[in-house]
C-alpha atoms as a PDB file:
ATOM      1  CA  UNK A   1      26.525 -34.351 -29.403  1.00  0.00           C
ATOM      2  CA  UNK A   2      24.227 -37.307 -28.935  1.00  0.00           C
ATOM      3  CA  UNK A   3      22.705 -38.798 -26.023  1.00  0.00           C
ATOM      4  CA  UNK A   4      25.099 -41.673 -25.695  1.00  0.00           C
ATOM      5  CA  UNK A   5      28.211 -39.223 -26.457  1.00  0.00           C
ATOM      6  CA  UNK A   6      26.944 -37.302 -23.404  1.00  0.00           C
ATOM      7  CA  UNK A   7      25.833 -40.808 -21.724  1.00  0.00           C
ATOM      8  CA  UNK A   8      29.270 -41.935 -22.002  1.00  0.00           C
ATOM      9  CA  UNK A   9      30.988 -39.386 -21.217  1.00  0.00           C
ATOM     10  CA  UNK A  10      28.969 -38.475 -17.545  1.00  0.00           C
ATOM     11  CA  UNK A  11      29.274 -42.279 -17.148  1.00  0.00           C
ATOM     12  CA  UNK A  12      33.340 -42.113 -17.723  1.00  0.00           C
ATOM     13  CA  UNK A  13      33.254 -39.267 -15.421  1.00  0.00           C
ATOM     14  CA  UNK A  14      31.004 -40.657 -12.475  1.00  0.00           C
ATOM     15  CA  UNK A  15      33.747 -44.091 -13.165  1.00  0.00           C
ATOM     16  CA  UNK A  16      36.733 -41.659 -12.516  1.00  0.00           C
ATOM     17  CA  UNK A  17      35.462 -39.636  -9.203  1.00  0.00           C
ATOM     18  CA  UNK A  18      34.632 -43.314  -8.067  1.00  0.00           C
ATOM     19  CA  UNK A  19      37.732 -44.698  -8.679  1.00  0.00           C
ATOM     20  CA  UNK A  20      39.868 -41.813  -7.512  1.00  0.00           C
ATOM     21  CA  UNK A  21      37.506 -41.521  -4.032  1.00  0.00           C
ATOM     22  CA  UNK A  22      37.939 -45.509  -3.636  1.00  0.00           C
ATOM     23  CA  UNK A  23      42.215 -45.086  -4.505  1.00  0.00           C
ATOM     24  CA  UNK A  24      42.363 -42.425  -1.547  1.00  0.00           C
ATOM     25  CA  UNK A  25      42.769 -44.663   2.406  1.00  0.00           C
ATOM     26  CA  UNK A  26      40.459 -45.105   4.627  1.00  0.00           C
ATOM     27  CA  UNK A  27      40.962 -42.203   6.904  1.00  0.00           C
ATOM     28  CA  UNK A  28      40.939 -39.755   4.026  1.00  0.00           C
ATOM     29  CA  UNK A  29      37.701 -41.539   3.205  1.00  0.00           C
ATOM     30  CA  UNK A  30      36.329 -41.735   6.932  1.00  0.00           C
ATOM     31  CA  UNK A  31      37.673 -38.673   8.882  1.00  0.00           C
ATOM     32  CA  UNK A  32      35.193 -35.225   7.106  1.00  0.00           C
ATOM     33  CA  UNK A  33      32.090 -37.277   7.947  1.00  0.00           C
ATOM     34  CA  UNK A  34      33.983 -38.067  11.676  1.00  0.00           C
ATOM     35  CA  UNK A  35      34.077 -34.567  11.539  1.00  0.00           C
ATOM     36  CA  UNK A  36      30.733 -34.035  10.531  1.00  0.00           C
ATOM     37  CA  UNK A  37      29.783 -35.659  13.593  1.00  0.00           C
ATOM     38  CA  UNK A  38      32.006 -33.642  15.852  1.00  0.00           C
ATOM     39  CA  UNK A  39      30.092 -30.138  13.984  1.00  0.00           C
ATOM     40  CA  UNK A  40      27.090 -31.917  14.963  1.00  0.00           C
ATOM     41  CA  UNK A  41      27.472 -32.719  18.673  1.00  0.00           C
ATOM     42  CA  UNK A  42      29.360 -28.592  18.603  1.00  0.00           C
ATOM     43  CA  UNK A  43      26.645 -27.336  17.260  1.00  0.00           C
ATOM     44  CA  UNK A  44      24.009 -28.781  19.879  1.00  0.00           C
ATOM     45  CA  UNK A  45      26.475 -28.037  22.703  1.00  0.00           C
ATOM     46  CA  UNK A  46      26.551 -24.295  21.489  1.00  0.00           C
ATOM     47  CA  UNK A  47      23.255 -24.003  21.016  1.00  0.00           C
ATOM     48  CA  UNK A  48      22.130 -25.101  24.515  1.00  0.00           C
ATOM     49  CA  UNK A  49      24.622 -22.731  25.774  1.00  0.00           C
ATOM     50  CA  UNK A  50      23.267 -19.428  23.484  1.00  0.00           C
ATOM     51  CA  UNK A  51      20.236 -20.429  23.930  1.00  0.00           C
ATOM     52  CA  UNK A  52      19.776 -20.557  28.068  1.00  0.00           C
ATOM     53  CA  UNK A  53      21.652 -17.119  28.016  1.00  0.00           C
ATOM     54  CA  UNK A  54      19.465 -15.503  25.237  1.00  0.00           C
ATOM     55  CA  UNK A  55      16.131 -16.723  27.483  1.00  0.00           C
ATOM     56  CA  UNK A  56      18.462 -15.890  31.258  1.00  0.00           C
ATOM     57  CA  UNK A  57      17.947 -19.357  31.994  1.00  0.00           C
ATOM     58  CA  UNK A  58      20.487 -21.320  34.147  1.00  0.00           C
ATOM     59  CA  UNK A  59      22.270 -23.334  32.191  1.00  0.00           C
ATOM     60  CA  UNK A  60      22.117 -27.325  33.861  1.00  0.00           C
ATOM     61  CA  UNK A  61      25.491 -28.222  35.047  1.00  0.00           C
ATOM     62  CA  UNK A  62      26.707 -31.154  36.279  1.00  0.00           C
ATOM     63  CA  UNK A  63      29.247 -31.768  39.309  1.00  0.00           C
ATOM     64  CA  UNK A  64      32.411 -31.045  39.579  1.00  0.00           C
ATOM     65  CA  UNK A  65      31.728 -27.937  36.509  1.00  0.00           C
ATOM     66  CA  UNK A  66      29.406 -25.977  38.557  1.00  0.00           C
ATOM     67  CA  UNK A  67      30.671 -22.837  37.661  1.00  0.00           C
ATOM     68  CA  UNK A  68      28.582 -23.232  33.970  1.00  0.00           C
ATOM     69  CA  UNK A  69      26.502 -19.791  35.133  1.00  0.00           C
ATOM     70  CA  UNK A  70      29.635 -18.067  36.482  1.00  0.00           C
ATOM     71  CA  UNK A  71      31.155 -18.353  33.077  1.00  0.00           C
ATOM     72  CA  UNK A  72      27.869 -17.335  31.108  1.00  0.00           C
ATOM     73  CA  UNK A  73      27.349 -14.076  33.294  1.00  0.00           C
ATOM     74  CA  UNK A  74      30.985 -12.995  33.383  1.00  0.00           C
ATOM     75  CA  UNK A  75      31.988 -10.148  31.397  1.00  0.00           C
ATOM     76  CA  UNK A  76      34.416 -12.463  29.198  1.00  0.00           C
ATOM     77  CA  UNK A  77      31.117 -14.476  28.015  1.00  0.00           C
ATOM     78  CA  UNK A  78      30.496 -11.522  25.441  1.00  0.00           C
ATOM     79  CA  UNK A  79      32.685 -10.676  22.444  1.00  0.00           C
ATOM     80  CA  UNK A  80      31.772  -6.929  21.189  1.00  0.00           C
ATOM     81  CA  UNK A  81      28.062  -7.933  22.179  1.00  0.00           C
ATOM     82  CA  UNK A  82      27.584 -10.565  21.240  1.00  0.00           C
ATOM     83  CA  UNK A  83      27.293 -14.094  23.375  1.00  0.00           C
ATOM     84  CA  UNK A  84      30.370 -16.461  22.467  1.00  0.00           C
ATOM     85  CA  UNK A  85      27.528 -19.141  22.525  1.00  0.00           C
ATOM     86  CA  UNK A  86      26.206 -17.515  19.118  1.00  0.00           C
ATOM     87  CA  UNK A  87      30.048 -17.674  17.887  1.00  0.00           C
ATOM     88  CA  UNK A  88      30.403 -20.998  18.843  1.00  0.00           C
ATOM     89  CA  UNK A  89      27.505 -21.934  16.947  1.00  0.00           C
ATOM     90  CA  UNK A  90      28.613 -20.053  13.814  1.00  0.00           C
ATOM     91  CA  UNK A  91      31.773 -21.688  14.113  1.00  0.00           C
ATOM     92  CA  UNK A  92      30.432 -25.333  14.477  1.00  0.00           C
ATOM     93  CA  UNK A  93      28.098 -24.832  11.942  1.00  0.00           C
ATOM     94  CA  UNK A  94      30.729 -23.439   9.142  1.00  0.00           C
ATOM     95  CA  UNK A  95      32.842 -26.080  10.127  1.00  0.00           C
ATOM     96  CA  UNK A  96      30.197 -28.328   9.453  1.00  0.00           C
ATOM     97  CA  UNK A  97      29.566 -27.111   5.685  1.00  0.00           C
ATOM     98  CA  UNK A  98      33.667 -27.658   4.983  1.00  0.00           C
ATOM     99  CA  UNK A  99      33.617 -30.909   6.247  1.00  0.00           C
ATOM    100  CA  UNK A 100      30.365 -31.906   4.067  1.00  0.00           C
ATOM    101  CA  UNK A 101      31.934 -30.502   1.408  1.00  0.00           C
ATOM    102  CA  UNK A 102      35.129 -32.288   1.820  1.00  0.00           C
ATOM    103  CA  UNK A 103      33.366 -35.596   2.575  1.00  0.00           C
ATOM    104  CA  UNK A 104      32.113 -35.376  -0.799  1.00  0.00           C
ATOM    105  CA  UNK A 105      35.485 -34.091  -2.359  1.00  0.00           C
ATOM    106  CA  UNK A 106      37.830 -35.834   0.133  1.00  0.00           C
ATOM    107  CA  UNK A 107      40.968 -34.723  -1.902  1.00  0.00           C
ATOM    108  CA  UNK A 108      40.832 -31.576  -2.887  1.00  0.00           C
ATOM    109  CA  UNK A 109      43.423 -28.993  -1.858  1.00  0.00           C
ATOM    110  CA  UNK A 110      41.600 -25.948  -0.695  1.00  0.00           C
ATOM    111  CA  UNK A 111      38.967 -27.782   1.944  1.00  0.00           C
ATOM    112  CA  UNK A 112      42.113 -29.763   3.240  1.00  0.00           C
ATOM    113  CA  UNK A 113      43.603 -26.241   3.739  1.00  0.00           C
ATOM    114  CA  UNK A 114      40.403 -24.472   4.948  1.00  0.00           C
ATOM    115  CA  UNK A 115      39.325 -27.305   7.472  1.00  0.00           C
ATOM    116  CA  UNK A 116      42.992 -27.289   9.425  1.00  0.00           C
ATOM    117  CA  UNK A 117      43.551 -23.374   9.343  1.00  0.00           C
ATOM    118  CA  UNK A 118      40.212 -22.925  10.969  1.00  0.00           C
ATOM    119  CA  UNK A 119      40.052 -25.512  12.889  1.00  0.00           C
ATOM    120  CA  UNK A 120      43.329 -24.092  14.057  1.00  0.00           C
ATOM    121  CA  UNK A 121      42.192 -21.063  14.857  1.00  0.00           C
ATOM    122  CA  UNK A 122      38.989 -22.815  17.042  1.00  0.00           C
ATOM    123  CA  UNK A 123      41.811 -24.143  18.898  1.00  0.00           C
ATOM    124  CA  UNK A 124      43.444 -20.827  19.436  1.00  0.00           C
ATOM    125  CA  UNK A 125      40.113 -19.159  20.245  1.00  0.00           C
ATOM    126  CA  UNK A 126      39.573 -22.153  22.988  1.00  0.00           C
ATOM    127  CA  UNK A 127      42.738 -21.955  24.767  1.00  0.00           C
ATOM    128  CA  UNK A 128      42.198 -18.233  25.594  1.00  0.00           C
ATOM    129  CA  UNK A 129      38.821 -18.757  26.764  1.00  0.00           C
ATOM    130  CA  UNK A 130      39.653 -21.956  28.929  1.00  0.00           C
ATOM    131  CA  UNK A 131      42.743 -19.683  29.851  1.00  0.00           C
ATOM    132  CA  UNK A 132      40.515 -16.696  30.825  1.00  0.00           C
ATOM    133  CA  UNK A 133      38.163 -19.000  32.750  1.00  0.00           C
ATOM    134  CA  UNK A 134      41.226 -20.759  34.420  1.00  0.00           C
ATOM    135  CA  UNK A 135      43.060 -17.242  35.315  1.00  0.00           C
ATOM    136  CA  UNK A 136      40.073 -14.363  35.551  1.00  0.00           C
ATOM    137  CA  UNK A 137      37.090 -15.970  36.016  1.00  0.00           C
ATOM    138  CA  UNK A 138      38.514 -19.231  38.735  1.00  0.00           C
ATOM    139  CA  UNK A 139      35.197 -21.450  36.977  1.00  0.00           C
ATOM    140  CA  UNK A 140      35.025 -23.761  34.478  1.00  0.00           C
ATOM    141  CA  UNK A 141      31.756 -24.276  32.368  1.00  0.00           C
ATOM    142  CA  UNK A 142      31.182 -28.097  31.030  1.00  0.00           C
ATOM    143  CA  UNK A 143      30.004 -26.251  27.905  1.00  0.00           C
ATOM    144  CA  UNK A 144      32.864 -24.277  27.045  1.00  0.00           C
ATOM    145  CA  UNK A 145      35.478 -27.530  28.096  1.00  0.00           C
ATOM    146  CA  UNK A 146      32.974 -29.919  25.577  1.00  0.00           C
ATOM    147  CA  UNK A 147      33.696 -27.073  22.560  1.00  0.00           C
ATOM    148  CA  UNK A 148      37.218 -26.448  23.307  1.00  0.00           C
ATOM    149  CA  UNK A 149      37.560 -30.465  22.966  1.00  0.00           C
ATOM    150  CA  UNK A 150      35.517 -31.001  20.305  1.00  0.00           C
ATOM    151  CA  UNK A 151      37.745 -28.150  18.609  1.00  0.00           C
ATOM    152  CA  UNK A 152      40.870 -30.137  18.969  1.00  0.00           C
ATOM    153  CA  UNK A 153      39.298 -33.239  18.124  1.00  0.00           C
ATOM    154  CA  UNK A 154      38.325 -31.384  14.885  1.00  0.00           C
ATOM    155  CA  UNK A 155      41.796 -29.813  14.205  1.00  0.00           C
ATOM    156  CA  UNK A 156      43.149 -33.280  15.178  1.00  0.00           C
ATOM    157  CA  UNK A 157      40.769 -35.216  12.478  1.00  0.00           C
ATOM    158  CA  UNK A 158      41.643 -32.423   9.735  1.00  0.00           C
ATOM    159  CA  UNK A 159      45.016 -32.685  10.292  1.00  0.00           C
ATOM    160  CA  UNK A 160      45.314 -36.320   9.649  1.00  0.00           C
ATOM    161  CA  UNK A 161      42.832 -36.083   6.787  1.00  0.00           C
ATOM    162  CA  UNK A 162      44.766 -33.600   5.332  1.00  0.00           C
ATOM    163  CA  UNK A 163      47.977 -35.691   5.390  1.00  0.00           C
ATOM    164  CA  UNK A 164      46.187 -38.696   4.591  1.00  0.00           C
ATOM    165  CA  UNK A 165      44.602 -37.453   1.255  1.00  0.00           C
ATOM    166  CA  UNK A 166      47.872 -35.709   0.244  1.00  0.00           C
ATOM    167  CA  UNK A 167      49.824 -39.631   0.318  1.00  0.00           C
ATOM    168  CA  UNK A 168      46.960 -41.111  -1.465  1.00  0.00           C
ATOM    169  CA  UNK A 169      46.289 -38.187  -3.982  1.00  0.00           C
END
Protein backbone atom coordinates (compact mmCIF):
# COMPACT_ATOMS: atom_id res chain seq x y z
CA UNK A 1 0.00 0.00 0.00
CA UNK A 2 1.47 3.41 -0.66
CA UNK A 3 1.67 6.42 1.32
CA UNK A 4 -1.15 8.24 -0.36
CA UNK A 5 -3.37 4.87 -0.37
CA UNK A 6 -2.87 4.99 3.42
CA UNK A 7 -3.00 9.03 3.25
CA UNK A 8 -6.29 8.79 1.75
CA UNK A 9 -7.71 6.45 3.36
CA UNK A 10 -6.89 7.93 7.30
CA UNK A 11 -7.95 11.21 5.62
CA UNK A 12 -11.51 9.55 4.41
CA UNK A 13 -11.70 8.19 7.80
CA UNK A 14 -10.82 11.36 10.01
CA UNK A 15 -13.73 13.10 7.12
CA UNK A 16 -16.30 10.40 8.30
CA UNK A 17 -15.87 10.55 12.36
CA UNK A 18 -16.10 14.41 11.59
CA UNK A 19 -19.01 14.34 9.75
CA UNK A 20 -20.89 11.76 11.77
CA UNK A 21 -19.79 13.78 15.30
CA UNK A 22 -21.01 17.18 13.50
CA UNK A 23 -24.62 15.10 12.13
CA UNK A 24 -25.28 14.12 15.93
CA UNK A 25 -27.34 17.62 18.00
CA UNK A 26 -26.01 19.69 20.10
CA UNK A 27 -26.73 18.09 23.38
CA UNK A 28 -25.34 14.77 22.24
CA UNK A 29 -22.37 16.92 21.29
CA UNK A 30 -22.35 19.15 24.58
CA UNK A 31 -23.72 17.01 27.51
CA UNK A 32 -20.24 14.10 28.29
CA UNK A 33 -17.99 17.17 28.57
CA UNK A 34 -21.11 18.88 30.90
CA UNK A 35 -20.56 15.84 32.55
CA UNK A 36 -17.03 16.00 32.66
CA UNK A 37 -17.43 19.01 34.58
CA UNK A 38 -19.90 17.61 37.05
CA UNK A 39 -16.90 14.43 37.67
CA UNK A 40 -14.74 17.30 38.18
CA UNK A 41 -16.46 19.49 40.79
CA UNK A 42 -17.48 15.39 42.46
CA UNK A 43 -14.30 14.59 42.53
CA UNK A 44 -12.97 17.78 44.52
CA UNK A 45 -16.06 17.63 46.76
CA UNK A 46 -15.09 13.92 47.64
CA UNK A 47 -11.83 14.49 48.06
CA UNK A 48 -12.12 17.31 50.65
CA UNK A 49 -14.45 15.09 52.41
CA UNK A 50 -11.87 11.72 52.46
CA UNK A 51 -9.37 13.71 52.93
CA UNK A 52 -10.33 15.78 56.42
CA UNK A 53 -11.47 12.28 57.75
CA UNK A 54 -8.24 10.38 56.70
CA UNK A 55 -6.10 13.43 58.63
CA UNK A 56 -9.37 13.67 61.73
CA UNK A 57 -9.72 17.07 60.68
CA UNK A 58 -13.13 18.88 60.96
CA UNK A 59 -14.48 19.16 57.94
CA UNK A 60 -15.58 23.30 57.32
CA UNK A 61 -19.25 23.52 57.17
CA UNK A 62 -21.29 26.16 56.45
CA UNK A 63 -24.75 27.21 58.16
CA UNK A 64 -27.66 25.74 58.11
CA UNK A 65 -25.48 21.98 57.27
CA UNK A 66 -23.66 21.96 60.46
CA UNK A 67 -24.00 18.53 61.06
CA UNK A 68 -20.91 17.88 58.20
CA UNK A 69 -18.78 16.15 61.35
CA UNK A 70 -21.83 14.31 62.72
CA UNK A 71 -22.17 12.58 59.42
CA UNK A 72 -18.30 11.88 58.97
CA UNK A 73 -17.98 10.26 62.56
CA UNK A 74 -21.20 8.26 62.46
CA UNK A 75 -20.98 4.67 62.05
CA UNK A 76 -22.91 4.90 58.54
CA UNK A 77 -19.80 7.10 57.19
CA UNK A 78 -17.87 3.67 56.67
CA UNK A 79 -18.77 0.96 54.16
CA UNK A 80 -16.86 -2.46 55.21
CA UNK A 81 -13.92 -0.02 56.28
CA UNK A 82 -13.62 1.93 54.24
CA UNK A 83 -14.65 5.93 54.28
CA UNK A 84 -17.62 6.56 51.69
CA UNK A 85 -15.46 9.73 50.94
CA UNK A 86 -12.83 7.28 49.20
CA UNK A 87 -16.01 5.67 47.31
CA UNK A 88 -17.23 8.78 46.34
CA UNK A 89 -14.07 9.64 44.86
CA UNK A 90 -13.75 6.33 42.98
CA UNK A 91 -17.06 6.85 41.76
CA UNK A 92 -16.56 10.50 40.47
CA UNK A 93 -13.47 9.69 39.08
CA UNK A 94 -14.75 6.46 36.92
CA UNK A 95 -17.49 8.46 35.97
CA UNK A 96 -15.20 10.88 34.79
CA UNK A 97 -13.16 8.40 32.39
CA UNK A 98 -16.83 7.27 30.69
CA UNK A 99 -17.76 10.58 30.10
CA UNK A 100 -14.19 11.47 28.43
CA UNK A 101 -14.53 8.63 26.61
CA UNK A 102 -17.93 9.32 25.39
CA UNK A 103 -17.11 12.99 24.68
CA UNK A 104 -14.80 11.71 22.23
CA UNK A 105 -17.20 8.89 20.91
CA UNK A 106 -20.49 10.72 21.62
CA UNK A 107 -22.54 7.91 19.85
CA UNK A 108 -21.55 4.87 20.67
CA UNK A 109 -23.86 2.34 22.32
CA UNK A 110 -22.03 0.86 25.22
CA UNK A 111 -20.77 4.38 27.02
CA UNK A 112 -24.45 5.64 26.45
CA UNK A 113 -25.40 2.43 28.37
CA UNK A 114 -22.52 2.47 30.93
CA UNK A 115 -22.84 6.30 31.81
CA UNK A 116 -26.89 6.01 32.71
CA UNK A 117 -26.71 2.50 34.53
CA UNK A 118 -24.07 3.88 36.79
CA UNK A 119 -25.00 6.95 37.10
CA UNK A 120 -28.18 5.25 38.14
CA UNK A 121 -26.87 3.40 40.59
CA UNK A 122 -24.92 6.84 42.17
CA UNK A 123 -28.38 7.89 42.47
CA UNK A 124 -29.50 4.83 44.28
CA UNK A 125 -26.39 4.82 46.48
CA UNK A 126 -27.31 8.72 47.35
CA UNK A 127 -30.80 8.34 48.30
CA UNK A 128 -29.93 5.74 51.00
CA UNK A 129 -27.27 7.75 52.39
CA UNK A 130 -29.31 11.14 52.40
CA UNK A 131 -32.09 8.67 53.71
CA UNK A 132 -29.83 7.28 56.50
CA UNK A 133 -28.68 10.80 57.40
CA UNK A 134 -32.37 12.06 57.28
CA UNK A 135 -33.77 8.92 59.45
CA UNK A 136 -30.58 7.53 61.73
CA UNK A 137 -28.24 10.02 61.90
CA UNK A 138 -31.02 13.52 62.21
CA UNK A 139 -27.74 15.64 60.28
CA UNK A 140 -27.15 16.55 57.05
CA UNK A 141 -23.51 17.07 55.68
CA UNK A 142 -23.19 19.88 52.73
CA UNK A 143 -20.75 17.31 51.30
CA UNK A 144 -22.78 14.38 51.01
CA UNK A 145 -26.11 16.77 49.70
CA UNK A 146 -23.37 18.45 46.88
CA UNK A 147 -22.55 14.50 45.67
CA UNK A 148 -25.96 13.21 45.90
CA UNK A 149 -26.86 16.33 43.49
CA UNK A 150 -24.17 16.25 41.41
CA UNK A 151 -25.19 12.41 41.00
CA UNK A 152 -28.55 13.27 39.65
CA UNK A 153 -27.35 16.00 37.68
CA UNK A 154 -25.06 13.31 36.12
CA UNK A 155 -27.79 10.61 35.65
CA UNK A 156 -29.96 13.53 34.41
CA UNK A 157 -27.19 14.72 31.65
CA UNK A 158 -26.62 10.89 30.61
CA UNK A 159 -29.98 10.30 30.26
CA UNK A 160 -30.66 12.98 27.80
CA UNK A 161 -27.38 12.30 26.04
CA UNK A 162 -28.26 8.97 25.70
CA UNK A 163 -31.62 9.75 24.03
CA UNK A 164 -30.21 12.49 22.19
CA UNK A 165 -27.43 10.47 20.36
CA UNK A 166 -29.83 7.53 19.75
CA UNK A 167 -32.34 10.26 17.41
CA UNK A 168 -29.35 11.61 15.74
CA UNK A 169 -27.39 8.25 15.27
Amino acid sequence: MTSVTREHMFGSMLAADLERTMAIGTTARVAPWLMVLFALVGIADAFYDSFAILHSQRLWCPPPFNGCNIVAMSPYARVLGIPLGHLGVVYFAFMLMLSALLAYDPLSRGLRLGTVLYAAAGVLASLVLVYIEFTYIHAFSIYDLMSALLTVLLFITAASHSGAARISG
